[in-house]
C-alpha atoms as a PDB file:
ATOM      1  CA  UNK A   1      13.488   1.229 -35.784  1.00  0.00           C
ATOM      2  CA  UNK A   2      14.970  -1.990 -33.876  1.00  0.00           C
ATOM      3  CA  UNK A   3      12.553  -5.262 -33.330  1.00  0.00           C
ATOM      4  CA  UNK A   4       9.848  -2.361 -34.687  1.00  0.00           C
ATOM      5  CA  UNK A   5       6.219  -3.857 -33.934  1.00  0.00           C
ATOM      6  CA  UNK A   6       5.160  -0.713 -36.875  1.00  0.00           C
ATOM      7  CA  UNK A   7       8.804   0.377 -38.925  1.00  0.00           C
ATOM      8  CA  UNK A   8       7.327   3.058 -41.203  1.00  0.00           C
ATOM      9  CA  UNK A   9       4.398   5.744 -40.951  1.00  0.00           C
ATOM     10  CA  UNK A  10       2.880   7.564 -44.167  1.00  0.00           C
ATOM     11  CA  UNK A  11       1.351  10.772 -45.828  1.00  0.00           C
ATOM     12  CA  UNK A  12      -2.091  10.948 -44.971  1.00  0.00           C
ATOM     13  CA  UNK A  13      -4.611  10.054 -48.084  1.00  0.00           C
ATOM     14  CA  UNK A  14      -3.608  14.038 -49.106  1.00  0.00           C
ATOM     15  CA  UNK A  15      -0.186  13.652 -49.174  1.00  0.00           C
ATOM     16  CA  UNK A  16       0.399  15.055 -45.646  1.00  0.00           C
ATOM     17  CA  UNK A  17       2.472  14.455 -42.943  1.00  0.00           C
ATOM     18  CA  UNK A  18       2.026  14.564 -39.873  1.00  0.00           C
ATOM     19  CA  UNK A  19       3.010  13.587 -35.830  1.00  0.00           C
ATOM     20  CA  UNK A  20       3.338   9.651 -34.894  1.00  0.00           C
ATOM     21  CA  UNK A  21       4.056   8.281 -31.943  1.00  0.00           C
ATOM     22  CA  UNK A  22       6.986   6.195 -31.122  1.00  0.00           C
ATOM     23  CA  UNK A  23       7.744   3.938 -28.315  1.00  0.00           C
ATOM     24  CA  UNK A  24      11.331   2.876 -27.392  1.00  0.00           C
ATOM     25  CA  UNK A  25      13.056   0.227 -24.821  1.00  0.00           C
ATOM     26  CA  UNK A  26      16.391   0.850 -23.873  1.00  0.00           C
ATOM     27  CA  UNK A  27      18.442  -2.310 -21.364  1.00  0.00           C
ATOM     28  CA  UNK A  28      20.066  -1.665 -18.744  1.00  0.00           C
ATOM     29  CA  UNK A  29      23.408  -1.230 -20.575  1.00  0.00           C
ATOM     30  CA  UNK A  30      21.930   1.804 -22.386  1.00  0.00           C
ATOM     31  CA  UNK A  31      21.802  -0.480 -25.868  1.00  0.00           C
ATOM     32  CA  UNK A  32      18.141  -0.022 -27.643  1.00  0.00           C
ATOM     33  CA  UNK A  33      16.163  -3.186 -27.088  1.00  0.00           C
ATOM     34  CA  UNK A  34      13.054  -2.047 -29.346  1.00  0.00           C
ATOM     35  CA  UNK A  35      12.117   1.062 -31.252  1.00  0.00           C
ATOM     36  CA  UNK A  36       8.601   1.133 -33.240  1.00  0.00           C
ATOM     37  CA  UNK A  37       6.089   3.590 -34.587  1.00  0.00           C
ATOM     38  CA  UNK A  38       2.523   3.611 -32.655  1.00  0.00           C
ATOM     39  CA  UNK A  39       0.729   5.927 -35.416  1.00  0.00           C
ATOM     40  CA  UNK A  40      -2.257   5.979 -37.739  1.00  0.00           C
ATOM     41  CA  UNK A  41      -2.448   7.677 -41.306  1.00  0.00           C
ATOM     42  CA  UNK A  42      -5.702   8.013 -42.441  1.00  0.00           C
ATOM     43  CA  UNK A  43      -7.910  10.684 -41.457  1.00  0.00           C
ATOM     44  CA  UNK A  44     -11.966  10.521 -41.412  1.00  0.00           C
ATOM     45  CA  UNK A  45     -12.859  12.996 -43.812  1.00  0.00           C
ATOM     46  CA  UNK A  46     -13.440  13.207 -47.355  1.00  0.00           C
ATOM     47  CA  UNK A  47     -11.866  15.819 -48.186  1.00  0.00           C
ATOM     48  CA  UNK A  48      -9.529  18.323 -46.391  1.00  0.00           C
ATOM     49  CA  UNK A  49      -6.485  21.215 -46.519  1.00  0.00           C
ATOM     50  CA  UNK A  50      -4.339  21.816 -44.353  1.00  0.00           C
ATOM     51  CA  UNK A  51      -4.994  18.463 -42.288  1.00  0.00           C
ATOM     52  CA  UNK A  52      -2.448  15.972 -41.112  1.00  0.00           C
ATOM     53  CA  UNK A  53      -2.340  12.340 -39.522  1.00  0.00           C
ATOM     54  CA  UNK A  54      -2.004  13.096 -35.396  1.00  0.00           C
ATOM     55  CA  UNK A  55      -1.331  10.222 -32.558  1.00  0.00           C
ATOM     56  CA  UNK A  56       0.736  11.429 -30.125  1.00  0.00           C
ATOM     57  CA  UNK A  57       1.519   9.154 -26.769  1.00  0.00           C
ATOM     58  CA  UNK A  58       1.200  10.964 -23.588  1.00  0.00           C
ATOM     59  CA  UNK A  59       1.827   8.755 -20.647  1.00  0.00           C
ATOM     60  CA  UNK A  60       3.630   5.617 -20.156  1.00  0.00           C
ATOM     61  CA  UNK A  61       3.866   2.518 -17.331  1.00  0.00           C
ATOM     62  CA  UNK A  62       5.949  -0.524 -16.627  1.00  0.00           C
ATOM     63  CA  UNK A  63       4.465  -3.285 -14.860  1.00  0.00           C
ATOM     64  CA  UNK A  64       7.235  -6.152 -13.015  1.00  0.00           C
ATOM     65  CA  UNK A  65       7.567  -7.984 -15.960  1.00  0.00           C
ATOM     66  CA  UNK A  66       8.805  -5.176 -18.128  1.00  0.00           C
ATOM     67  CA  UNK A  67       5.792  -4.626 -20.259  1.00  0.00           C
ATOM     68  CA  UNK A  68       4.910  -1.019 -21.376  1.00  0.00           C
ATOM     69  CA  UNK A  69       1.615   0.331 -21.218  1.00  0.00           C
ATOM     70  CA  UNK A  70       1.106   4.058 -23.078  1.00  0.00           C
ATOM     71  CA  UNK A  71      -1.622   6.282 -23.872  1.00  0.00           C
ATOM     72  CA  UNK A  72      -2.287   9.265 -25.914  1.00  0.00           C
ATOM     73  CA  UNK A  73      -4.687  10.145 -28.377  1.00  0.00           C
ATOM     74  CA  UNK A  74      -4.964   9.960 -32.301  1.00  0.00           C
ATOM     75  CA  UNK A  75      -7.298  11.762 -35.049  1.00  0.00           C
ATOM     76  CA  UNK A  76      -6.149   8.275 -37.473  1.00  0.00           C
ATOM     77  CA  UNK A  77      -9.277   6.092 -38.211  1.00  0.00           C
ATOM     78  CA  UNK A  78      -6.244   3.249 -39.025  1.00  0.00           C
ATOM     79  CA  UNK A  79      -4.393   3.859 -35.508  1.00  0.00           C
ATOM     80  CA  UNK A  80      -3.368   0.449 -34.589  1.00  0.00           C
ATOM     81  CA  UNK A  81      -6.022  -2.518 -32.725  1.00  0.00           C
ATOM     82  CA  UNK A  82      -5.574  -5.672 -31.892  1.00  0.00           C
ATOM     83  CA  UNK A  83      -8.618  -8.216 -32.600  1.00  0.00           C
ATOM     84  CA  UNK A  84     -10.432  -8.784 -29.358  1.00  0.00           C
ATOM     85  CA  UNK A  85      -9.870  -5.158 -27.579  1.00  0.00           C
ATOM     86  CA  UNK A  86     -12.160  -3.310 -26.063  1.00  0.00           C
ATOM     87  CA  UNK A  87     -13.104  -0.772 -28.783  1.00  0.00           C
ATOM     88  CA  UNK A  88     -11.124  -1.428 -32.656  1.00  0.00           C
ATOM     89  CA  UNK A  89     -13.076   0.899 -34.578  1.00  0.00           C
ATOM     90  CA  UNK A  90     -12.276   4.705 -34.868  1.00  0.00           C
ATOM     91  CA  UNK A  91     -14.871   5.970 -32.528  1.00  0.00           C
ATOM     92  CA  UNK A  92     -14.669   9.683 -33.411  1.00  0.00           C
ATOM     93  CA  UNK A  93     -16.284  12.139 -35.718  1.00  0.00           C
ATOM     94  CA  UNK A  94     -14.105  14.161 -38.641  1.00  0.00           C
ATOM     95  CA  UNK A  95     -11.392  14.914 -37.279  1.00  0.00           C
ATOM     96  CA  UNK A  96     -12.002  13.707 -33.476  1.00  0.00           C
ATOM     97  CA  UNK A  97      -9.198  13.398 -31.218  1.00  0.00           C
ATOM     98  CA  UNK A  98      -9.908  10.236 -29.256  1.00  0.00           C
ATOM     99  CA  UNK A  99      -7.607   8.373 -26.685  1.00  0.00           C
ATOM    100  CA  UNK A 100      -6.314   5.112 -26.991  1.00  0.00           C
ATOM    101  CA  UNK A 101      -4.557   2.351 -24.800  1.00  0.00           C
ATOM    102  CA  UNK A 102      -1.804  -0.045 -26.051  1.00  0.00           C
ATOM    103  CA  UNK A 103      -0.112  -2.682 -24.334  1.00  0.00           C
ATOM    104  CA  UNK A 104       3.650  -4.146 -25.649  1.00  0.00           C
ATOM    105  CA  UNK A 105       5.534  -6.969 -24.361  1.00  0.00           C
ATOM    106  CA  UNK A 106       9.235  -7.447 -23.500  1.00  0.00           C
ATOM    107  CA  UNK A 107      10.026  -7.876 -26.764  1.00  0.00           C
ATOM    108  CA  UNK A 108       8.266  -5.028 -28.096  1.00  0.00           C
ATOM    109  CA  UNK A 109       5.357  -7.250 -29.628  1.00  0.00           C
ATOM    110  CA  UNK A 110       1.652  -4.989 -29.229  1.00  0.00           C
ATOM    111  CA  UNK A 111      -0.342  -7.031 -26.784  1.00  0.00           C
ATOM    112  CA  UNK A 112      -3.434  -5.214 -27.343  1.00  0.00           C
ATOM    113  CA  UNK A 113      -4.138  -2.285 -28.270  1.00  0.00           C
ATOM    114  CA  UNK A 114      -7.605  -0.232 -28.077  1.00  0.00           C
ATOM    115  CA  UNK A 115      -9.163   3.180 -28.752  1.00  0.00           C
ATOM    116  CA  UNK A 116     -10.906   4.919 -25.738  1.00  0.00           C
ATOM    117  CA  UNK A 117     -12.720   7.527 -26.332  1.00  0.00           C
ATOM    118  CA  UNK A 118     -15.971   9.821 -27.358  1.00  0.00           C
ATOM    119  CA  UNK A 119     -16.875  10.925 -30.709  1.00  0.00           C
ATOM    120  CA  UNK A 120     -15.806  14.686 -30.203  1.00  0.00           C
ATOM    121  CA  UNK A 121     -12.487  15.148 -28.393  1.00  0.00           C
ATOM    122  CA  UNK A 122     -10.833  13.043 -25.776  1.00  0.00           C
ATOM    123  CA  UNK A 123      -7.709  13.437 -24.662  1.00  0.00           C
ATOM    124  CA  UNK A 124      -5.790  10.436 -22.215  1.00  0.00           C
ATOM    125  CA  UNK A 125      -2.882  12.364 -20.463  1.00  0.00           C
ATOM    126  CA  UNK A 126      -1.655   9.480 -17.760  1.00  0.00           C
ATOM    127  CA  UNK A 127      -1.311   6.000 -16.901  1.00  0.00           C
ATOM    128  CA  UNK A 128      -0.574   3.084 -14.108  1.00  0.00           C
ATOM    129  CA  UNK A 129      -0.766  -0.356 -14.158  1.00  0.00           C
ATOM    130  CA  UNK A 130      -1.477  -2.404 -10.805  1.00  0.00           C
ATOM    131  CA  UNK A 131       0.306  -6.254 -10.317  1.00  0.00           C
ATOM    132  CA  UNK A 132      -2.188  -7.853 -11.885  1.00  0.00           C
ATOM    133  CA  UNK A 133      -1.817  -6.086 -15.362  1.00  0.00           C
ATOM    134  CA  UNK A 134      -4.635  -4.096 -15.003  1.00  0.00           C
ATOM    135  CA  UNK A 135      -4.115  -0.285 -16.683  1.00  0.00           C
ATOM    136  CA  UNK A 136      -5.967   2.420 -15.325  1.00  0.00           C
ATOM    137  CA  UNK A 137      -6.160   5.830 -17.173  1.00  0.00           C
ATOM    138  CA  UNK A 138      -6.893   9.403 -16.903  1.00  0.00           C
ATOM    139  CA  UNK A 139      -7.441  12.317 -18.858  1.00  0.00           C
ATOM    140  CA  UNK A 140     -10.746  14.451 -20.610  1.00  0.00           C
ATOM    141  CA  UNK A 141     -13.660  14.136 -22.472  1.00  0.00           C
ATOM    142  CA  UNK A 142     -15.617  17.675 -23.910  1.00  0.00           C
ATOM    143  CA  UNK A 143     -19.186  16.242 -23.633  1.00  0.00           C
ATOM    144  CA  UNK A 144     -21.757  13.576 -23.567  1.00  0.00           C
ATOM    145  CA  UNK A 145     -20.747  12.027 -26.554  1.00  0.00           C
ATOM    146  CA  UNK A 146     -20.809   8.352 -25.725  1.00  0.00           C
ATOM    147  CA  UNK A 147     -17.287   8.115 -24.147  1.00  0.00           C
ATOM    148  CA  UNK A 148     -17.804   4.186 -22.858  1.00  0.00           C
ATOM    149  CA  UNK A 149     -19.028   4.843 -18.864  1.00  0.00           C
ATOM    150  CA  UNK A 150     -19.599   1.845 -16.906  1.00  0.00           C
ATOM    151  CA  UNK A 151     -19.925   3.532 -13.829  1.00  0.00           C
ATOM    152  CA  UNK A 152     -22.735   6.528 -13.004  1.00  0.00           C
ATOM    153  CA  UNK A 153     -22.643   7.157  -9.266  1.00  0.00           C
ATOM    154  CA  UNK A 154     -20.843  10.159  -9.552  1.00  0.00           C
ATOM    155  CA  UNK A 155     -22.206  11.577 -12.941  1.00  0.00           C
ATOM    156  CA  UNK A 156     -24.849   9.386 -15.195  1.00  0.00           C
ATOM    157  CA  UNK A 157     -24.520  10.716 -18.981  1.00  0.00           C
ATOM    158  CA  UNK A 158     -27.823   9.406 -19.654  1.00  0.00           C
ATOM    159  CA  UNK A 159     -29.366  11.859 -17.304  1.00  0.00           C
ATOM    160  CA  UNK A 160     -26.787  14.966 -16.303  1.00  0.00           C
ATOM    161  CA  UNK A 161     -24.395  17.044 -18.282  1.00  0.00           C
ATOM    162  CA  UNK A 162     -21.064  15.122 -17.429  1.00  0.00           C
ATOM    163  CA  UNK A 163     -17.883  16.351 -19.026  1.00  0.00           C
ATOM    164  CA  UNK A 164     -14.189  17.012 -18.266  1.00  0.00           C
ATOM    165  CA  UNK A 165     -12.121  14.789 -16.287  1.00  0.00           C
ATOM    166  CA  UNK A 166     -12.443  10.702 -16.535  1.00  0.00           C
ATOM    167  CA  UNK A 167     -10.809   8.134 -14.914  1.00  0.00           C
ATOM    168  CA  UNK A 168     -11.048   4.159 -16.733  1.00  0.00           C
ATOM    169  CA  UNK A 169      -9.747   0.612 -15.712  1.00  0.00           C
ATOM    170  CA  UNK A 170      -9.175  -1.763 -17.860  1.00  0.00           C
ATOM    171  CA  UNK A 171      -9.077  -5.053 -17.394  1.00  0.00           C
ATOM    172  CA  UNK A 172      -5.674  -7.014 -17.842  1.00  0.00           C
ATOM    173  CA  UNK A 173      -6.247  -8.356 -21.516  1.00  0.00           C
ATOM    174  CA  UNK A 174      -7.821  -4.917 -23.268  1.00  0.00           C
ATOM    175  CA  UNK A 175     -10.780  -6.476 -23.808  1.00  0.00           C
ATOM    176  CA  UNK A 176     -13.671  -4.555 -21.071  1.00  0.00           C
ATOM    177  CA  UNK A 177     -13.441  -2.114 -18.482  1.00  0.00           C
ATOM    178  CA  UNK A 178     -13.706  -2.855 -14.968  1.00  0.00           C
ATOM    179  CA  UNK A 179     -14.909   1.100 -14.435  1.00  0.00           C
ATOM    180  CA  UNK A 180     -15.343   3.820 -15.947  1.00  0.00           C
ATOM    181  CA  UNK A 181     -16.581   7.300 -14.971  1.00  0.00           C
ATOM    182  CA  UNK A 182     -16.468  11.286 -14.980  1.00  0.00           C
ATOM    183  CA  UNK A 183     -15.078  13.126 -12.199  1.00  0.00           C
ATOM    184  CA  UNK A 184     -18.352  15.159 -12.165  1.00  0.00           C
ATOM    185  CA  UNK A 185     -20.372  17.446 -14.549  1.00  0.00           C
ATOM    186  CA  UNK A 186     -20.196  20.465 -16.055  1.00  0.00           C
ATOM    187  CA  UNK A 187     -16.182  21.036 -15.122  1.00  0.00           C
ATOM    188  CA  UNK A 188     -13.119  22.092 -16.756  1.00  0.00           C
ATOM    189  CA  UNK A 189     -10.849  19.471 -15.465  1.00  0.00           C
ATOM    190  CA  UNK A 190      -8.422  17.373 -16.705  1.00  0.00           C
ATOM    191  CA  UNK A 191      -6.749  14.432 -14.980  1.00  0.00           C
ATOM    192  CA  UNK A 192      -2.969  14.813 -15.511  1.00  0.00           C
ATOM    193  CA  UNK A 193      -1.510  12.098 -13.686  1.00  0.00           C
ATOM    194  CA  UNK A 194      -2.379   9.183 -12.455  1.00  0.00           C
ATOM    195  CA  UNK A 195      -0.991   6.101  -9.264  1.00  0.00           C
ATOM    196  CA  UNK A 196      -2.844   2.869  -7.978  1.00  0.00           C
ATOM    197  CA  UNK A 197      -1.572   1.713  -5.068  1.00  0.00           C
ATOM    198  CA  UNK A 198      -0.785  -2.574  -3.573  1.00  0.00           C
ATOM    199  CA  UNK A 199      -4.723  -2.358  -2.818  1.00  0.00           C
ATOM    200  CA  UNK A 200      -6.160  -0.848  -6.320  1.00  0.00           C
ATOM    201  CA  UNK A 201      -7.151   2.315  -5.465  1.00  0.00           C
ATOM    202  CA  UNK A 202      -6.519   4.867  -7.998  1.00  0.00           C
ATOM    203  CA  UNK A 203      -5.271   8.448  -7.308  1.00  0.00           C
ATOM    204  CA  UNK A 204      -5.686  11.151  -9.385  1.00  0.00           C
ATOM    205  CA  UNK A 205      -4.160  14.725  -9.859  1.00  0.00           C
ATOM    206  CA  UNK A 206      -5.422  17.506 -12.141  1.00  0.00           C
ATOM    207  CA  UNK A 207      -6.374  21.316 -11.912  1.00  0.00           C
ATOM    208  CA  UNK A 208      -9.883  23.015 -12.541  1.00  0.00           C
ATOM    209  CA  UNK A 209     -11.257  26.563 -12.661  1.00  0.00           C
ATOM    210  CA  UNK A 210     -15.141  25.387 -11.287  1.00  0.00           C
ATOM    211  CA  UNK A 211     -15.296  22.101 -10.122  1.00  0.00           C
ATOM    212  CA  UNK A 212     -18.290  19.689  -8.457  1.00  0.00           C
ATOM    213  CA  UNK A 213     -15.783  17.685  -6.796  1.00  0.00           C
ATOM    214  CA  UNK A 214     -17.539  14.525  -5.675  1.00  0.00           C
ATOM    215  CA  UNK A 215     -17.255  14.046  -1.736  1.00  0.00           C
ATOM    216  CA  UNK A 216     -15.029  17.027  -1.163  1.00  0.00           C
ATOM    217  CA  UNK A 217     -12.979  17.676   1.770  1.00  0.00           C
ATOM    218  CA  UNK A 218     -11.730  21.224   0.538  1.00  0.00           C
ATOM    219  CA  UNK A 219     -14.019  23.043  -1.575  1.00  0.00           C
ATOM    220  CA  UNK A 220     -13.053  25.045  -4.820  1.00  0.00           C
ATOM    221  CA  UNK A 221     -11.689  28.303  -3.423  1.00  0.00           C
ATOM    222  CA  UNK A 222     -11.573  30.060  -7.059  1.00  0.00           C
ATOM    223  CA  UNK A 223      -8.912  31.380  -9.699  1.00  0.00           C
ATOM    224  CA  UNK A 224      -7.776  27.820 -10.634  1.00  0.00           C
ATOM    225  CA  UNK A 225      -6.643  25.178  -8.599  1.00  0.00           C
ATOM    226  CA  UNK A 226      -4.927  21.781  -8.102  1.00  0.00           C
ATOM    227  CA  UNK A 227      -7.274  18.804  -7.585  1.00  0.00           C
ATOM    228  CA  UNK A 228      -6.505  15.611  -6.222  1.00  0.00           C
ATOM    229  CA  UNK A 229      -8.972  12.621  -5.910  1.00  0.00           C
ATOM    230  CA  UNK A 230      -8.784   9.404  -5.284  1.00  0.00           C
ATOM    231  CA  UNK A 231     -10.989   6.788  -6.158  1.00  0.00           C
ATOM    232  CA  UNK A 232     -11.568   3.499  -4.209  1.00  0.00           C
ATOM    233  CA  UNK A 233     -12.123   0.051  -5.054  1.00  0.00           C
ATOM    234  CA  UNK A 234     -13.140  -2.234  -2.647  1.00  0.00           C
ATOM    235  CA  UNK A 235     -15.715  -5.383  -2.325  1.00  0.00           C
ATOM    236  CA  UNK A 236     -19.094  -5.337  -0.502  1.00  0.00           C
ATOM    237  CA  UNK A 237     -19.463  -7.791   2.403  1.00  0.00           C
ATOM    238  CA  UNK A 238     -22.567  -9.205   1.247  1.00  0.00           C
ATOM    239  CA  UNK A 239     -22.591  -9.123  -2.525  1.00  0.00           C
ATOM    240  CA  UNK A 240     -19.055  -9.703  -3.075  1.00  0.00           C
ATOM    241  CA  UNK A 241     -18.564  -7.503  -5.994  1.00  0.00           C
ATOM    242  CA  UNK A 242     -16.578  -4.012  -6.867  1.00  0.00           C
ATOM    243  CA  UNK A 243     -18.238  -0.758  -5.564  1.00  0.00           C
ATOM    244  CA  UNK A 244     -16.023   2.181  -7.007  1.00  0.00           C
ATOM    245  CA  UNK A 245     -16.679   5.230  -5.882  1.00  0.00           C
ATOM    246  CA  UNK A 246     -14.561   8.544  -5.393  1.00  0.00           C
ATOM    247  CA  UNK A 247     -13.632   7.596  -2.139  1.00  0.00           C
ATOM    248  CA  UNK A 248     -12.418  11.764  -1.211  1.00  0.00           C
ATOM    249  CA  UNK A 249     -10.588  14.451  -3.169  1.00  0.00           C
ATOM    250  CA  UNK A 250      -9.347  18.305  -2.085  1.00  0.00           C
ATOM    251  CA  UNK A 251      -8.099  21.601  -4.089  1.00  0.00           C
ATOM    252  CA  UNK A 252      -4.841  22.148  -3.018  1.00  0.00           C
ATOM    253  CA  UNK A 253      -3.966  25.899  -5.090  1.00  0.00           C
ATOM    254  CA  UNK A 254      -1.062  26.723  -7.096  1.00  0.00           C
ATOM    255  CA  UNK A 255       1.353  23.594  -5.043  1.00  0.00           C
ATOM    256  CA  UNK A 256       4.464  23.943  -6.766  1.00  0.00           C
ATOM    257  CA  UNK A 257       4.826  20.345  -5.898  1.00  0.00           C
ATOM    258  CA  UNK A 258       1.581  17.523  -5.977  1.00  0.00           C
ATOM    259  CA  UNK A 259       0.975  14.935  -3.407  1.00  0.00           C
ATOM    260  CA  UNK A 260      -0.994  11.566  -3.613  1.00  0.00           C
ATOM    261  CA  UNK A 261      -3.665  11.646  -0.492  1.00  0.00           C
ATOM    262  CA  UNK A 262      -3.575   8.468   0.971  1.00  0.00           C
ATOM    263  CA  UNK A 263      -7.099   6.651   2.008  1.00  0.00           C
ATOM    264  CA  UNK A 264      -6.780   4.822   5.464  1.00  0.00           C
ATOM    265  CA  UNK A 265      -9.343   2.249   5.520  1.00  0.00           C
ATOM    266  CA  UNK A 266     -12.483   3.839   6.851  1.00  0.00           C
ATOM    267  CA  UNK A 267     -12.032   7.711   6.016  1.00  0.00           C
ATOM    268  CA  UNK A 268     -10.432   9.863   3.329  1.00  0.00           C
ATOM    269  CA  UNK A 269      -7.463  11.596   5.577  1.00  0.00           C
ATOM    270  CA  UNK A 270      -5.871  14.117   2.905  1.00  0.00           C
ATOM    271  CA  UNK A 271      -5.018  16.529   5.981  1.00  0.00           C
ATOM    272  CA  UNK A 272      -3.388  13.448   7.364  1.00  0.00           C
ATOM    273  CA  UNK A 273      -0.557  12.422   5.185  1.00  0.00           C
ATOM    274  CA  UNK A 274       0.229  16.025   3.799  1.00  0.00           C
ATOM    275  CA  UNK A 275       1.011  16.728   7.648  1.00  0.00           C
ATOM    276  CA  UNK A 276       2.974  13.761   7.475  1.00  0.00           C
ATOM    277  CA  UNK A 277       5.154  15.524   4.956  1.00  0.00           C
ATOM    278  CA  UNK A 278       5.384  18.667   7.085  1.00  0.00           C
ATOM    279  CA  UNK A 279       3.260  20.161   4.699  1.00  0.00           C
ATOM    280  CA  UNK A 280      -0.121  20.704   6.981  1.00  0.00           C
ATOM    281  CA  UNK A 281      -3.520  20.316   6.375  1.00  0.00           C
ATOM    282  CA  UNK A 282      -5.250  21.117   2.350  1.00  0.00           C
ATOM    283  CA  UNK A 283      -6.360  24.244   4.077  1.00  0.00           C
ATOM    284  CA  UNK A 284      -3.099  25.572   4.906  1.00  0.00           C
ATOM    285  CA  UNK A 285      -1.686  24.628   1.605  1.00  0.00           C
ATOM    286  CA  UNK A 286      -4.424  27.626  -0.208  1.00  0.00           C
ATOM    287  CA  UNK A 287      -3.789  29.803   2.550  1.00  0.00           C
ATOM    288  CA  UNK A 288       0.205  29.815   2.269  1.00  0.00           C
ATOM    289  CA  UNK A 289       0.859  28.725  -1.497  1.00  0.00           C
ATOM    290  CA  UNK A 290      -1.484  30.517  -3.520  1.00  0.00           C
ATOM    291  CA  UNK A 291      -0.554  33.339  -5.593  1.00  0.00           C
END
């Protein structure tokens, strides 16, 4: 490891090993810049065979300064936090994979770095990072089990069965979320990649076999599909503050390629910019490209 924030992982308190996560800089010249661990050890349970220490990083993002921003998920109770994130404590039950956010400078130095996640299983797959520093994530929770939401217009734990997909912001420093939500209730999604764009909207890609896709301009057509969704931030005139909402979202089936949709200011056009790629509307893409 070069300029390692972590140099060194370890057995597990039962002598295992196990998977760690790693992130590397290389310049421009191809020379390594940094190289650390990002990994946990110890696992929440008393007693256990055949267990072993798991963090594993599953997206990464750059913002203009050169900063790296990953994601992931861990079952290590010691994974890494910086004093003053959002969430420091393992959050999960025995054994719970639970996602996590971590911020490094130039250097390679952890900025912050916080778990996000439910007690049962989360997993965060994909993430972006607008110009002010702000990372946005995406990935799955199984269940109600107190995954941090902040935002309940499309599906209020408190009172429905939400599970599946989730999309969070967090704020530039770690420390709160802006939002926070699930795609909808009772689904099998999982967001798999993730964009903002200059004006903060977030975009989101997955695929689903039953879906309750919140405002829908192509409805679930059956045997598994590609989702995409995008989710708006904007201010009200009066109030001045953030409404996020899912501003639109379509099934487009087995794409062997996935497109952003693009939300012109006052309506969700989806059919708009895939004809703009020669591709027609979502409609045409089920018809012609699924299997």
């Amino acid at each position: 490891m070069v300029s390692a924030y972590q140099n060194s992982v370890s057995q597990d308190q039962f002598l295992d090993w196990g998977l760690y996560g790693f992130v590397t800089k290389f310049a421009t010249d191809g020379s390594l810049a940094y190289s650390t661990y990002l990994s946990g050890s110890t696992l929440n349970i008393g007693s256990c065979t055949g267990c072993f220490p798991d963090s594993e990083i599953l997206g990464v993002a750059t913002d203009a300064s050169g900063n790296a921003y990953v994601t992931g998920y861990t079952t290590t109770m010691d994974f890494p936090t910086t004093t003053g994130a959002l969430t420091t404590a393992y959050p999960g039950y025995s054994l719970s994979d639970v996602g996590f956010v971590s911020k490094f400078d130039t250097s390679g130095s952890l900025v912050y770095s916080t778990y996000l996640a439910g007690q049962t299983s989360s997993f965060l797959n994909a993430i972006a990072v607008d110009s002010t520093g702000a990372a946005y994530v995406t990935g799955y929770d199984i269940a109600n089990d107190s995954f941090p939401i902040v935002t309940t217009s499309i599906c209020d734990p408190s009172s429905s069965a939400c599970n599946g997909a989730v999309i969070a912001k967090l704020d530039p420093t770690g420390a709160s979320l802006t939002y926070s939500t699930f795609l909808g209730m009772s689904n099998n999604m999982a967001g798999q990649a993730i964009q903002v764009d200059a004006g903060g909207d977030a975009f989101v890609v997955g695929s689903d076999i039953a879906f309750d896709l919140a405002n829908p301009i192509e409805a679930y057509a059956g045997n598994g599909d590609v989702v995409v969704a995008g989710w708006a931030e904007r201010r009200l005139r009066r109030k001045n503050r953030p409404d996020y909402k899912c501003a639109c979202g379509c099934y487009v089936a087995f794409f062997p390629a996935v497109w952003f949709v693009k939300r012109p200011q006052h309506e969700c056009a989806a059919n708009y910019r895939l004809a703009q790629y020669g591709l027609g509307s979502a409609h045409h893409l089920q018809q012609n490209y699924r299997h």
